[in-house]
Protein backbone atom coordinates (compact mmCIF):
# COMPACT_ATOMS: atom_id res chain seq x y z
CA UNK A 1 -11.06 32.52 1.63
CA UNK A 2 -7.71 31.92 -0.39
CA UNK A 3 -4.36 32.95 0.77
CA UNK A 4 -4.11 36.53 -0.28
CA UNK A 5 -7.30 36.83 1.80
CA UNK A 6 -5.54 36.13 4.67
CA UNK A 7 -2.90 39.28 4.23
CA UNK A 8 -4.98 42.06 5.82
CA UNK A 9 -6.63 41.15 9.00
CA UNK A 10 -7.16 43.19 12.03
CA UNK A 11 -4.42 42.64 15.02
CA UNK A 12 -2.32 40.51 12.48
CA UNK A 13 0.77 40.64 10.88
CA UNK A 14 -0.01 42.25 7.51
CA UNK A 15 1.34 40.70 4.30
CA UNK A 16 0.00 41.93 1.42
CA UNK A 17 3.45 43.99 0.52
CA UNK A 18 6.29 41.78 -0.12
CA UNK A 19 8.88 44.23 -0.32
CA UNK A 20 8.51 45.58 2.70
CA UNK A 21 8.49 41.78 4.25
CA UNK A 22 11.35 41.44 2.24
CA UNK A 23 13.16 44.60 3.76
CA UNK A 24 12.57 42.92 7.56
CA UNK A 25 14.05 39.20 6.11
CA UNK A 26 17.16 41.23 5.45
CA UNK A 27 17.34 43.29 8.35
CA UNK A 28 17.04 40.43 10.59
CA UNK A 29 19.72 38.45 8.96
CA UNK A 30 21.77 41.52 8.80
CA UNK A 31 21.65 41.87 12.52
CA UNK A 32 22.36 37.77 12.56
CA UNK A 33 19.03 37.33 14.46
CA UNK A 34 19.28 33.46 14.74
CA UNK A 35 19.59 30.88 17.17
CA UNK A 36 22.84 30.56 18.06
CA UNK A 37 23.89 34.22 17.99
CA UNK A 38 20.83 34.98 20.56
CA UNK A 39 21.69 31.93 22.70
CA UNK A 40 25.15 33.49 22.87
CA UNK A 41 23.94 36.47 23.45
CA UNK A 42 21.90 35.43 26.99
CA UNK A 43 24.06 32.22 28.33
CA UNK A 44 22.75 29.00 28.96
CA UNK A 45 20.96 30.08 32.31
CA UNK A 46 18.78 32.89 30.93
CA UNK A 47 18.32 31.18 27.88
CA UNK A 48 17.00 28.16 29.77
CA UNK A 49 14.85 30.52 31.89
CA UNK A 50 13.30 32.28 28.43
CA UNK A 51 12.15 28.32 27.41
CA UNK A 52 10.43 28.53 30.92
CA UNK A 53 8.70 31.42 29.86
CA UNK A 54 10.88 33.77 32.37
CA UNK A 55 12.14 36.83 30.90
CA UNK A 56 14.15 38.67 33.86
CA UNK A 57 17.33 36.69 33.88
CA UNK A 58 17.65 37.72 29.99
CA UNK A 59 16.58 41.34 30.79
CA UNK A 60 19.42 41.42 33.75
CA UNK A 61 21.63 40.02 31.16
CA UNK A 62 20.71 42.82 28.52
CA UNK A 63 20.40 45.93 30.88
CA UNK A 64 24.45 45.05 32.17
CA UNK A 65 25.43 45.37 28.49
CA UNK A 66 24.30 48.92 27.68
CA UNK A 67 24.56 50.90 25.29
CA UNK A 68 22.72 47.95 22.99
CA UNK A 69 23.62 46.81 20.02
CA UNK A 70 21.26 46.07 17.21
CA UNK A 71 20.78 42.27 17.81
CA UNK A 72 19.89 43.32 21.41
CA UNK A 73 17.35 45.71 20.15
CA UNK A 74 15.77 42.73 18.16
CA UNK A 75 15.71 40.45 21.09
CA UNK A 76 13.94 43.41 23.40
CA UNK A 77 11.43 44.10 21.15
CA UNK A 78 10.30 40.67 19.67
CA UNK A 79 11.35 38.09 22.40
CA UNK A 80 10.86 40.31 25.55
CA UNK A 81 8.02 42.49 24.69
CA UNK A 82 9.90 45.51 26.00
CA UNK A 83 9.21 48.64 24.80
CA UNK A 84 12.19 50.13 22.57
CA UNK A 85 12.97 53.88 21.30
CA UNK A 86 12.56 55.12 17.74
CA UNK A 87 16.19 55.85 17.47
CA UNK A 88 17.24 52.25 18.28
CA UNK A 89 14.54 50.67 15.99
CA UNK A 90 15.86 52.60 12.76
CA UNK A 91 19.23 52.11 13.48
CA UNK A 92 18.46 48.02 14.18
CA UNK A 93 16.16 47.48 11.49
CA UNK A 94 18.23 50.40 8.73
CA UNK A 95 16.48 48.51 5.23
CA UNK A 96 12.73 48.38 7.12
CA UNK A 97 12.77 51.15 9.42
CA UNK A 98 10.24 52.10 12.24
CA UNK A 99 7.83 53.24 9.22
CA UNK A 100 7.46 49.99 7.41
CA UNK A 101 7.30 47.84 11.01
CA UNK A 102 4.33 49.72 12.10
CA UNK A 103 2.68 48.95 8.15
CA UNK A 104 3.10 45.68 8.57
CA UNK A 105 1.43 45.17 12.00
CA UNK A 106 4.41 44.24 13.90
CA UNK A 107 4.68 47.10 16.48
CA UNK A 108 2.49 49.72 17.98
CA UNK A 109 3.65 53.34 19.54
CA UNK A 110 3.74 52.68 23.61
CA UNK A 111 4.96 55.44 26.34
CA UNK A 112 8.37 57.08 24.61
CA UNK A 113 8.80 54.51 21.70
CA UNK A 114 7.30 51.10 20.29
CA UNK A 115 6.59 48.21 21.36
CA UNK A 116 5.78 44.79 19.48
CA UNK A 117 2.45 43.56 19.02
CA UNK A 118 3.59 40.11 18.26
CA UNK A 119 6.75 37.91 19.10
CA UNK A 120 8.81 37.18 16.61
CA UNK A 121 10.63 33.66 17.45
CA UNK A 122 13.46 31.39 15.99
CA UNK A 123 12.91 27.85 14.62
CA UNK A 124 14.99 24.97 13.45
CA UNK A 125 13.05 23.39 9.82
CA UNK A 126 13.99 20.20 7.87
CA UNK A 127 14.76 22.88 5.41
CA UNK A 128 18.50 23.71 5.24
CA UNK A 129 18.26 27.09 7.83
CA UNK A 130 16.67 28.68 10.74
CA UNK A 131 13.20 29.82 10.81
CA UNK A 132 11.92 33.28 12.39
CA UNK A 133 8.70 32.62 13.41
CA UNK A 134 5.55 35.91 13.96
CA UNK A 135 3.00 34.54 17.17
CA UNK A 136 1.20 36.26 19.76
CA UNK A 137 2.79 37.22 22.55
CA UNK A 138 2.54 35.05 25.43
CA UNK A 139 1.37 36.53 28.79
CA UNK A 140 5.09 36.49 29.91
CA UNK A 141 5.45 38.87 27.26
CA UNK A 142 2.71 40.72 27.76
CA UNK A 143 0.77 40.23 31.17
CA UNK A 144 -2.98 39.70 31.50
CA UNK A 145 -5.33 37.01 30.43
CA UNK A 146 -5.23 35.53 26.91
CA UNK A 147 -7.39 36.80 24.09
CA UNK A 148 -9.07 34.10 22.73
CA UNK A 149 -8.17 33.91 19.63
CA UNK A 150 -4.69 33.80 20.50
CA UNK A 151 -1.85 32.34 18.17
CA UNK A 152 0.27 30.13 19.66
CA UNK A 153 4.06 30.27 19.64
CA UNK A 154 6.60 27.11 19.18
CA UNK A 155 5.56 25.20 22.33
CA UNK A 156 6.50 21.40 23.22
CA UNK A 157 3.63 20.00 21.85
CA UNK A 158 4.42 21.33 18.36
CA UNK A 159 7.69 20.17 18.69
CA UNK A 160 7.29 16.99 19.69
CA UNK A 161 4.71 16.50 16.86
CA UNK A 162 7.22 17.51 14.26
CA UNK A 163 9.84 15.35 15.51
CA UNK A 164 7.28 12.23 15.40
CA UNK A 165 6.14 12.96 12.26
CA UNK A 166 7.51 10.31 9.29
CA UNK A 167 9.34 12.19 6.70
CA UNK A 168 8.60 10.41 3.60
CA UNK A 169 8.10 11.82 -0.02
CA UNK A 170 4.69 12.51 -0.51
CA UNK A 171 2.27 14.29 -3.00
CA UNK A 172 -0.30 15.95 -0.86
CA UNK A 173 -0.19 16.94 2.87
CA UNK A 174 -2.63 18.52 5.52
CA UNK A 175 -1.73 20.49 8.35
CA UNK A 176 -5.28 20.39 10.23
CA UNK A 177 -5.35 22.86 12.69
CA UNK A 178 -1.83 24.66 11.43
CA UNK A 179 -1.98 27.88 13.84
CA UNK A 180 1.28 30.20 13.36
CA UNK A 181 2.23 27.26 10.86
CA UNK A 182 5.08 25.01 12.20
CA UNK A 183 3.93 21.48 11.06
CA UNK A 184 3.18 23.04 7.60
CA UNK A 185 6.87 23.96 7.24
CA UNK A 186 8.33 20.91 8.03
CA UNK A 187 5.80 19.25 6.02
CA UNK A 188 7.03 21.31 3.43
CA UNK A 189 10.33 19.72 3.15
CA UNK A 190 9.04 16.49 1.86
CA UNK A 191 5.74 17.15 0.26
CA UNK A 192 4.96 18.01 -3.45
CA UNK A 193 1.67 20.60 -1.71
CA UNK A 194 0.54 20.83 1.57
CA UNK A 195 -3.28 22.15 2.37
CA UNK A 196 -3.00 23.86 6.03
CA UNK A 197 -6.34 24.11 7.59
CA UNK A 198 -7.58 26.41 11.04
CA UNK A 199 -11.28 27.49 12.60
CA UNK A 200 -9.28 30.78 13.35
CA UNK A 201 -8.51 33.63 10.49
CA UNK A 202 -5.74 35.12 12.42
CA UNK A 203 -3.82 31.77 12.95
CA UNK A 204 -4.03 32.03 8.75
CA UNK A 205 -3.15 35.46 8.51
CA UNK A 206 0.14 34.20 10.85
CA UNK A 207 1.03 31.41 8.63
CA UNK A 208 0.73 33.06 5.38
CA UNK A 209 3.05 36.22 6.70
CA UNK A 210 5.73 33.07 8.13
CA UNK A 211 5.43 31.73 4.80
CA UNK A 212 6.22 35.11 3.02
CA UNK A 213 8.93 35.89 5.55
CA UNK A 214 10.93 32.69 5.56
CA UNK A 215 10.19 32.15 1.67
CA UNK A 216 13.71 31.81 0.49
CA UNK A 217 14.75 28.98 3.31
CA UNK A 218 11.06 27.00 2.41
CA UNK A 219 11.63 27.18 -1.25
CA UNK A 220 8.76 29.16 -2.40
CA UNK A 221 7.42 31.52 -4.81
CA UNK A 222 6.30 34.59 -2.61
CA UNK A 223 4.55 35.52 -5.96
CA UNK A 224 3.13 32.14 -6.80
CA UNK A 225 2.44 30.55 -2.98
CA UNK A 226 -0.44 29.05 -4.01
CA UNK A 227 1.74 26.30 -6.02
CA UNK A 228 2.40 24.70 -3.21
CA UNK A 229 0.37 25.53 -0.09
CA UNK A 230 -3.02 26.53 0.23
CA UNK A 231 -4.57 28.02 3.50
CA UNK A 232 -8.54 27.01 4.31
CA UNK A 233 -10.90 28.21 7.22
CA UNK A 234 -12.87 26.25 8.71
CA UNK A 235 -13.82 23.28 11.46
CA UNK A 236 -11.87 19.30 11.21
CA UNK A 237 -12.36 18.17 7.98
CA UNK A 238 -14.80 20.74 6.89
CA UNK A 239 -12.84 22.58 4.22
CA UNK A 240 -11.73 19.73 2.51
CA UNK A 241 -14.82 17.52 2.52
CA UNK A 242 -13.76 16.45 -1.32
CA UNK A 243 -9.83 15.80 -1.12
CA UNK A 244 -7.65 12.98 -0.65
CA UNK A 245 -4.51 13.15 1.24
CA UNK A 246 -1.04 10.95 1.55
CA UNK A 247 -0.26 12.51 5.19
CA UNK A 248 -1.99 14.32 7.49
CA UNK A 249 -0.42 15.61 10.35
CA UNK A 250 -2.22 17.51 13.32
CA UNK A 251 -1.88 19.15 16.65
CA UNK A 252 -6.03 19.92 17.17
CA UNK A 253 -7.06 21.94 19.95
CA UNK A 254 -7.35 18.17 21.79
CA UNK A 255 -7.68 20.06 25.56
CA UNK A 256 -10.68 18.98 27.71
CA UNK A 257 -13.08 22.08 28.59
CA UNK A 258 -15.55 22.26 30.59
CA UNK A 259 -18.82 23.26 28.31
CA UNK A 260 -21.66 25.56 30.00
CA UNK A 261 -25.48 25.96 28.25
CA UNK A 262 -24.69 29.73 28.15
CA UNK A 263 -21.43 29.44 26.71
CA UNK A 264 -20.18 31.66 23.25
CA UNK A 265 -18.24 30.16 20.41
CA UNK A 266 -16.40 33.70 21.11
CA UNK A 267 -15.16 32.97 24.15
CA UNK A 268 -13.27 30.23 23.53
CA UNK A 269 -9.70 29.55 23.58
CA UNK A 270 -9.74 28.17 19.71
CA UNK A 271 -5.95 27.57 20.16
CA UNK A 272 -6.74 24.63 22.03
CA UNK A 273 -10.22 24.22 22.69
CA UNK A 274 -12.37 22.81 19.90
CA UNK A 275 -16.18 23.44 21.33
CA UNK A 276 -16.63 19.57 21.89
CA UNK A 277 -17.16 17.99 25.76
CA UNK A 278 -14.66 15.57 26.84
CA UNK A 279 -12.59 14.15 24.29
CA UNK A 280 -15.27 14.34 21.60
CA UNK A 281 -13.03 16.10 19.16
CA UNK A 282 -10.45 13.42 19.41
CA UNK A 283 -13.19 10.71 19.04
CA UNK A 284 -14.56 12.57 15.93
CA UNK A 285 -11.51 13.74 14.33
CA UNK A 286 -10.25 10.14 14.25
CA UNK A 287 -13.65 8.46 12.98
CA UNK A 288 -13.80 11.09 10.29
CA UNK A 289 -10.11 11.13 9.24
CA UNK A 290 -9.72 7.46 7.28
CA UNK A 291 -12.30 9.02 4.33
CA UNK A 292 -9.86 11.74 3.70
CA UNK A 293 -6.34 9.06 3.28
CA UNK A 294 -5.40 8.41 0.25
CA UNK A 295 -4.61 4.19 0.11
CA UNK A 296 -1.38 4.23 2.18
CA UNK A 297 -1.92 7.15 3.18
CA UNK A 298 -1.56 8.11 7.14
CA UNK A 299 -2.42 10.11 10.00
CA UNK A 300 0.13 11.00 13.10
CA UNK A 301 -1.19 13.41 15.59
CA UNK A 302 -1.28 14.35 19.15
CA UNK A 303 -3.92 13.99 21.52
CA UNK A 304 -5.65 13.77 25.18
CA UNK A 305 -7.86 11.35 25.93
CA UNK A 306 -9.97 10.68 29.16
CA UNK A 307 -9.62 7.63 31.08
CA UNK A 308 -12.84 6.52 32.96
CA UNK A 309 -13.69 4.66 36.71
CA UNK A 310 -16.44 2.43 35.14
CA UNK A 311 -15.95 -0.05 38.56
CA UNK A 312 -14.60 -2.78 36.73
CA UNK A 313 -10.34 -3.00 37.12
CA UNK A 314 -10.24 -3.52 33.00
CA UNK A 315 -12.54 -0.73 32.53
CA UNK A 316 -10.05 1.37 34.11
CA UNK A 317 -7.48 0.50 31.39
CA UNK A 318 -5.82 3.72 29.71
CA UNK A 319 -7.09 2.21 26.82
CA UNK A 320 -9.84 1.19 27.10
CA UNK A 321 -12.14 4.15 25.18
CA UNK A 322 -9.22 4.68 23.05
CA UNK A 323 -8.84 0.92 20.78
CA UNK A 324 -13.07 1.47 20.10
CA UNK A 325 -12.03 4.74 18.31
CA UNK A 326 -10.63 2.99 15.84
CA UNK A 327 -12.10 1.15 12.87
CA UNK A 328 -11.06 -2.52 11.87
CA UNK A 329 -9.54 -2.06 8.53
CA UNK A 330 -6.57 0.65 9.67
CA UNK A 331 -3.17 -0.23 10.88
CA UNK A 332 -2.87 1.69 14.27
CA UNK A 333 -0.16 2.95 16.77
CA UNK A 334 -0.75 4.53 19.67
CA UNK A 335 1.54 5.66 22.73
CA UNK A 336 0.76 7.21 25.68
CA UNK A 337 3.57 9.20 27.39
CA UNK A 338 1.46 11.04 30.28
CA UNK A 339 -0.93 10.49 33.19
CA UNK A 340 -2.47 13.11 35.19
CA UNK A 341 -5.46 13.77 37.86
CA UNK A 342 -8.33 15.67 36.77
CA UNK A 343 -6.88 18.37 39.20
CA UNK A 344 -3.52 18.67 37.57
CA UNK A 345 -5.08 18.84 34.30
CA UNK A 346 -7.69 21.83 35.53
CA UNK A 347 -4.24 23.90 36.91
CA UNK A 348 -2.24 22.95 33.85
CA UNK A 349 -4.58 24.63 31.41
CA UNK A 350 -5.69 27.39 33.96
CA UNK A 351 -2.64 28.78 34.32
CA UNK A 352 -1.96 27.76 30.31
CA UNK A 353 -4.58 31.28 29.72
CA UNK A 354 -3.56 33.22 33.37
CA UNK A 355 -6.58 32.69 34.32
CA UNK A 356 -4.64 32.20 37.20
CA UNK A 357 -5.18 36.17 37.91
CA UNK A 358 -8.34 36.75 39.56
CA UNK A 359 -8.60 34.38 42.61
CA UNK A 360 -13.29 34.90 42.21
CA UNK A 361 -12.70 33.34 38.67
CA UNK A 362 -10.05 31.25 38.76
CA UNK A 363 -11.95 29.36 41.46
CA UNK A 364 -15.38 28.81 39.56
CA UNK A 365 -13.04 27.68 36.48
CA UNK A 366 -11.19 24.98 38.62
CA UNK A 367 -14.92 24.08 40.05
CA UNK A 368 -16.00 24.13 36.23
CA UNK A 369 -13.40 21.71 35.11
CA UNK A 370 -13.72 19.00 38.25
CA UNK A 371 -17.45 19.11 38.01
CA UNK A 372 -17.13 18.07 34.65
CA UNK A 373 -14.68 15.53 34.66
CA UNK A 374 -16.99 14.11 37.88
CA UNK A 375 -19.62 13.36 35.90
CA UNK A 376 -18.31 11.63 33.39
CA UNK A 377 -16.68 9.68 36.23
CA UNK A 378 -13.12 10.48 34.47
CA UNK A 379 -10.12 9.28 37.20
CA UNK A 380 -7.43 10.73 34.82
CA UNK A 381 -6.54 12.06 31.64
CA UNK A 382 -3.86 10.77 29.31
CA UNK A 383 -1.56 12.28 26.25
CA UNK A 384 -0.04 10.81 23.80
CA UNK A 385 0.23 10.07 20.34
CA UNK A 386 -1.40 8.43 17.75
CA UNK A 387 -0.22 7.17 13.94
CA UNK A 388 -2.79 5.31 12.21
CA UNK A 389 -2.64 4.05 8.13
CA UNK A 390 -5.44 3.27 5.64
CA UNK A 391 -3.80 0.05 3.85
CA UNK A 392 -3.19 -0.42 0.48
CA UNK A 393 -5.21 -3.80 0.10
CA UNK A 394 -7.41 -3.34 3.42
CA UNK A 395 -5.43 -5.58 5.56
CA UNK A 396 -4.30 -3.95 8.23
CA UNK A 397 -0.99 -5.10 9.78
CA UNK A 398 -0.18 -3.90 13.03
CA UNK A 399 -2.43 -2.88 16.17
CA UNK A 400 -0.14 -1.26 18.85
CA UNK A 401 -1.54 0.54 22.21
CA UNK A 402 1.42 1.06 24.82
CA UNK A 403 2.37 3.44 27.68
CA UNK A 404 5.91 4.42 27.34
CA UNK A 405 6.70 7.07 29.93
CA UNK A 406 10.14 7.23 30.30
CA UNK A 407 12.54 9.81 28.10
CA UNK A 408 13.03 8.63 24.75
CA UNK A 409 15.00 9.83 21.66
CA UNK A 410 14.68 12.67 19.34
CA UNK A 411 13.12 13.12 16.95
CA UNK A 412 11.55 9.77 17.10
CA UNK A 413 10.28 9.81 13.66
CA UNK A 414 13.08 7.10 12.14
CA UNK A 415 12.18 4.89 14.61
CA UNK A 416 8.39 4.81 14.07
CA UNK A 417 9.20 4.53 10.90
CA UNK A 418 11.82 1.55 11.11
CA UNK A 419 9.46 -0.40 12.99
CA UNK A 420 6.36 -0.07 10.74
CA UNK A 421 8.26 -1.10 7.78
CA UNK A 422 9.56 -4.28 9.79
CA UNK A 423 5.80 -4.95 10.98
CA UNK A 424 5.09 -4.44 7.05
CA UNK A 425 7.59 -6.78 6.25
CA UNK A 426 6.84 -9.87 8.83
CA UNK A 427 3.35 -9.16 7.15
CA UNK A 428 4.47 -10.28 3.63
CA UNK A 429 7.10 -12.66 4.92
CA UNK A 430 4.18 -14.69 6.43
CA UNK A 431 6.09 -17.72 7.87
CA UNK A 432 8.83 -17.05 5.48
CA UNK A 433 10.11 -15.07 7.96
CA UNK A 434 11.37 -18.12 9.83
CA UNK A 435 14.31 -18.34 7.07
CA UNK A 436 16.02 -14.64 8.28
CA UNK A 437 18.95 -14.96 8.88
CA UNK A 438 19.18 -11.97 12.52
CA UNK A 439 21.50 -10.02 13.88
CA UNK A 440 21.14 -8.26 17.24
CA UNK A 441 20.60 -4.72 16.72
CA UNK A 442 23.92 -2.27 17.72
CA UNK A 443 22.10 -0.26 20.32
CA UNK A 444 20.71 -3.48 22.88
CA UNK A 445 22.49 -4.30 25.84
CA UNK A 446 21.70 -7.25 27.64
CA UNK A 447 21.38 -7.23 31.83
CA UNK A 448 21.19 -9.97 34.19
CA UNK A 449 20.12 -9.98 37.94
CA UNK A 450 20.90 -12.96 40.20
CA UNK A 451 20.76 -13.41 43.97
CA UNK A 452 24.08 -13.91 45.27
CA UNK A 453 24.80 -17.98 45.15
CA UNK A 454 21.77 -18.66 42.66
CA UNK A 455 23.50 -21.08 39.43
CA UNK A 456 21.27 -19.08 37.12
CA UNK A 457 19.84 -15.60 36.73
CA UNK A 458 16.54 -14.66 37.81
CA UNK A 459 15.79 -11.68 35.55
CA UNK A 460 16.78 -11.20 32.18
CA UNK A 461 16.52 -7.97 30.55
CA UNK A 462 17.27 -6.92 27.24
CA UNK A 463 17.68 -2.94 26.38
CA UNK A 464 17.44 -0.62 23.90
CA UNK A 465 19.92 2.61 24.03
CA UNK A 466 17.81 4.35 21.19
CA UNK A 467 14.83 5.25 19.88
CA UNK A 468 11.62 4.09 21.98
CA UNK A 469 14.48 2.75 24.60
CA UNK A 470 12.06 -0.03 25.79
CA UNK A 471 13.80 -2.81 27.64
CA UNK A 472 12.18 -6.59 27.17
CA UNK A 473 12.16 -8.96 30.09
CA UNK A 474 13.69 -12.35 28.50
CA UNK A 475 13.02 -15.80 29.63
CA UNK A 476 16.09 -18.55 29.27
CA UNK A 477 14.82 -19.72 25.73
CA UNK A 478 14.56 -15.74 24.05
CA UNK A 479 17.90 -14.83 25.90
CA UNK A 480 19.41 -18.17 24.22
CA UNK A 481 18.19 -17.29 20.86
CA UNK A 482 19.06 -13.50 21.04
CA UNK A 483 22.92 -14.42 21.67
CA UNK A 484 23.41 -17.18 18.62
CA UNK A 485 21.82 -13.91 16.27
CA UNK A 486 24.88 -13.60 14.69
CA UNK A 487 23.61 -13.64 11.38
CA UNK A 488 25.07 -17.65 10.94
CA UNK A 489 21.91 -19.73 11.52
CA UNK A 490 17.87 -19.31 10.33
CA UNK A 491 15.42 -18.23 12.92
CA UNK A 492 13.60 -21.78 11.79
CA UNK A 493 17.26 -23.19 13.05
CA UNK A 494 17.93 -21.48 15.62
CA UNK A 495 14.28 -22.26 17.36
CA UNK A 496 14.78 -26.17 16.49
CA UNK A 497 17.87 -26.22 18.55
CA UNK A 498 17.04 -24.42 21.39
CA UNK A 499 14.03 -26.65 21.48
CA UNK A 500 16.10 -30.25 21.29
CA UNK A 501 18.44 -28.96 23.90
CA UNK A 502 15.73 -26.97 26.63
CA UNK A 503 12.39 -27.16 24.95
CA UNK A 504 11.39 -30.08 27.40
CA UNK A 505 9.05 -31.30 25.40
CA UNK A 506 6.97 -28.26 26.04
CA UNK A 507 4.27 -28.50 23.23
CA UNK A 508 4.03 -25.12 22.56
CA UNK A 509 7.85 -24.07 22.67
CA UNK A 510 8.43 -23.06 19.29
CA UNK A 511 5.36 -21.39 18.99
CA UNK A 512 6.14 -18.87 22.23
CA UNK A 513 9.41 -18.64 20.97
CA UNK A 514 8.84 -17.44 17.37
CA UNK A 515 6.28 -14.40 18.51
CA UNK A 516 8.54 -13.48 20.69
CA UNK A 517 11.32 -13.11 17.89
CA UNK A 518 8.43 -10.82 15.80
CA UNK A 519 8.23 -8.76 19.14
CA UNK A 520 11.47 -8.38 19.28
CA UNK A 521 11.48 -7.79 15.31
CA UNK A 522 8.69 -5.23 15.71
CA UNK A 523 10.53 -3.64 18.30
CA UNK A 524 13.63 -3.22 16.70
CA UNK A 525 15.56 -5.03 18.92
CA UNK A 526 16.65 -7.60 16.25
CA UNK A 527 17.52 -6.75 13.02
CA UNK A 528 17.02 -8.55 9.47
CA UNK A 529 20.13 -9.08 7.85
């Protein structure tokens, strides 16, 4: 299917008439439906609760400040899934009117008025504006189990892949698995064409009306879209088994599910389930992906991954599974940022549906999901992400699997970046790299621990306000060299004199101390001058 093919689906937002999507894109800024004006509108608390998924405090909020105004009507209808009166649509939405809402799919007649059939939601783009985004509505919106085809909204995990993602210029992108279409319009502010990809028609038939809606703050041609983005169906890699691509950027329906012999493709949640046991997709999507980079080209994604209890303590490693994933010839990052028990994970994603409703069901489905983690003896599940590069020449550079936990800043994309250029750079410096001249970089701290009476400290710690905030425990030789980096003396100095005056004679000195300086390189904690 092409993109026009998309406009007209059942239960989607239709978008095969510009004008009319034209006539909503000015009623919506008319009303000043944006982010600050409806964060105004609630208050911090009920805004805060909304995020949560908790309507109430912003209905209590609303229903004091009767009669409402048209902004209000906006946020009733489209962020609260309440229904709204025919009266207080046309006067809201003058340009569009009641008439031209129902045409394009966006509300349905419900008791004495309308309601919406989808949620209409506000988003923050590299482009220079605010974004309104069409999804399904959540079951906070509208109670009762998911339908399975379900588009998602702007959740965390679609954030934090777009603030991860490295911005750089590019020719050709892919969103793989683009749902409602959020990584495609960030991905839009950087690349020349982006190719969005999705097993479901309706996520499709979302994207293409976002695109149409928001076409003036993306930069596009509502009458030429095709220019710059095309829209495939289909599975992974399957609908672009012949192109090449300079950044691919994905947030696949990575969620463990149990799999039954009696299952239907049907009843899947495609949003996040993509038909494979265990972590298969991850596995496969990763193998497959290098054959579709362009040289240089890279892949940054999210993703679980299952850790197993093999009986030995090393096979127990986080990861363990997840380094054989990944071919020899690709530079690869990978961080994981969660733990949690099989049972956690089975409640997470149960109540991620409401299947949470029916007590019969929601008990075989928890049963479901810890029989299958038990046997493939899984003791947790991880999440994280994962950046991996096809090199230029076939050398890769850098092979990086840490757990980093604690809160870190966003978006985090300059600083993956940053330190992939440095490892790039140490790379082609060879042992050149013992002529830099360093400085210490402006956001590390130093901190020293010492029993009370000791002549020296026992722990050193070095600390990093920003980015990946990591902190580096320091012995007395790296703590020596990181406070002479005032850009005066050469690394190849600096070593030699800390090893005349406490190297000891210590034949390997040097040696320990300059990897340490590239960790601290890699890690942006020091700083080329």
């Amino acid at each position: 299917m092409n993109a026009a093919e998309f406009s007209a689906l059942d239960d989607t937002p239709q978008s095969s008439k510009q004008s009319l999507i034209d006539l909503l894109a000015a009623d919506l800024a008319a009303v000043g439906y944006g982010y600050e004006n409806v964060a105004e509108l609630l208050g911090d608390e009920a805004a805060a609760a909304f995020a949560r998924d908790q309507i109430h405090p912003a209905l209590r909020i609303l229903d004091r400040q009767k009669p409402d105004t048209a902004l209000v009507t906006v946020v009733r209808l489209f962020q609260l899934g309440q229904t709204v009166a025919e009266a207080a649509i046309n006067q809201a939405f003058s340009d569009v009117k009641t008439e031209g809402l129902i045409k394009l799919g966006l509300i349905e007649s419900w008791a004495a008025g309308y309601r919406a059939t989808i949620a209409l939601a506000l988003h923050s783009s590299d482009a220079d504006g605010e974004l309104w985004v069409a999804h399904d509505l959540g079951a906070h919106q509208r109670p009762g189990v998911l339908r399975t085809d379900h588009v998602l909204g702007i959740g965390q995990a679609s954030r934090t892949l777009a603030q991860l993602t490295i911005r750089a210029d590019v020719q050709r992108a892919l969103d793989l698995g683009t749902g409602c279409g959020i990584q495609l319009f960030h991905l839009l502010s950087h690349a020349e064409h982006v190719t969005a990809t999705d097993l479901s028609a309706r996520a499709l038939g979302f994207a293409r009306f976002n695109l149409l809606l928001n076409h003036r703050t993306l930069n596009l041609d509502p009458n030429n879209l095709e220019a710059r983005v095309t829209l495939l169906q289909g599975s992974l890699f399957e609908p672009v088994a012949s192109e090449r691509f300079d950044l691919i950027a994905s947030n696949p329906p990575f969620v463990i599910t149990p799999r039954s012999s009696n299952e239907r493709a049907k009843d899947r949640f495609t949003y996040r389930d993509g038909g494979m046991a265990g972590d298969n997709l991850v596995s496969t999507l990763i193998s497959q992906a290098p054959e579709f980079l362009t040289p240089g080209g890279s892949m940054q994604m999210l993703s679980n991954w299952e850790i197993h209890r093999l009986g030995e303590e090393s096979d127990t490693a986080w990861d363990h599974r997840v380094r054989q994933w990944f071919g020899d010839g690709l530079d690869v990052w990978v961080i994981e940022r969660e733990q949690t028990t099989p049972s956690g994970y089975a409640e997470t994603w149960l109540r991620d549906s409401s299947q949470t409703e029916d007590t019969s069901s929601y008990i075989s489905a928890y049963n479901a999901y810890l029989d299958d983690f038990e046997s493939r003896s899984v003791a947790a599940v991880g999440f994280g992400l994962v950046y991996f590069r096809k090199p230029v020449d076939g050398r890769p550079v850098m092979q990086s699997f840490e757990q980093i936990t604690h809160q870190v800043e966003q978006p985090l994309a300059p600083t993956l970046q940053r330190d992939i250029a440095m490892a790039d750079q140490l790379a082609a410096a060879g042992e050149d790299f013992k002529n830099w001249h360093l400085l210490v970089a402006d956001d590390v701290t130093e901190e020293r621990h010492q029993r009370p009476g000791a002549e020296h400290p026992g722990v050193i710690l070095l600390r990093q306000g920003a980015g990946l905030r990591r902190t580096e425990l320091l012995d007395t030789a790296q703590a020596g060299f990181v406070s002479a980096c005032d850009g005066d003396l050469s690394v190849n100095q600096l070593v030699n004199a800390l090893d005349s005056l406490i190297g000891e004679e210590e034949e390997d000195f040097a040696e320990r101390l300059y990897e340490a300086v590239k960790r601290l390189l890699l890690h942006g904690m020091l700083r080329k001058m």
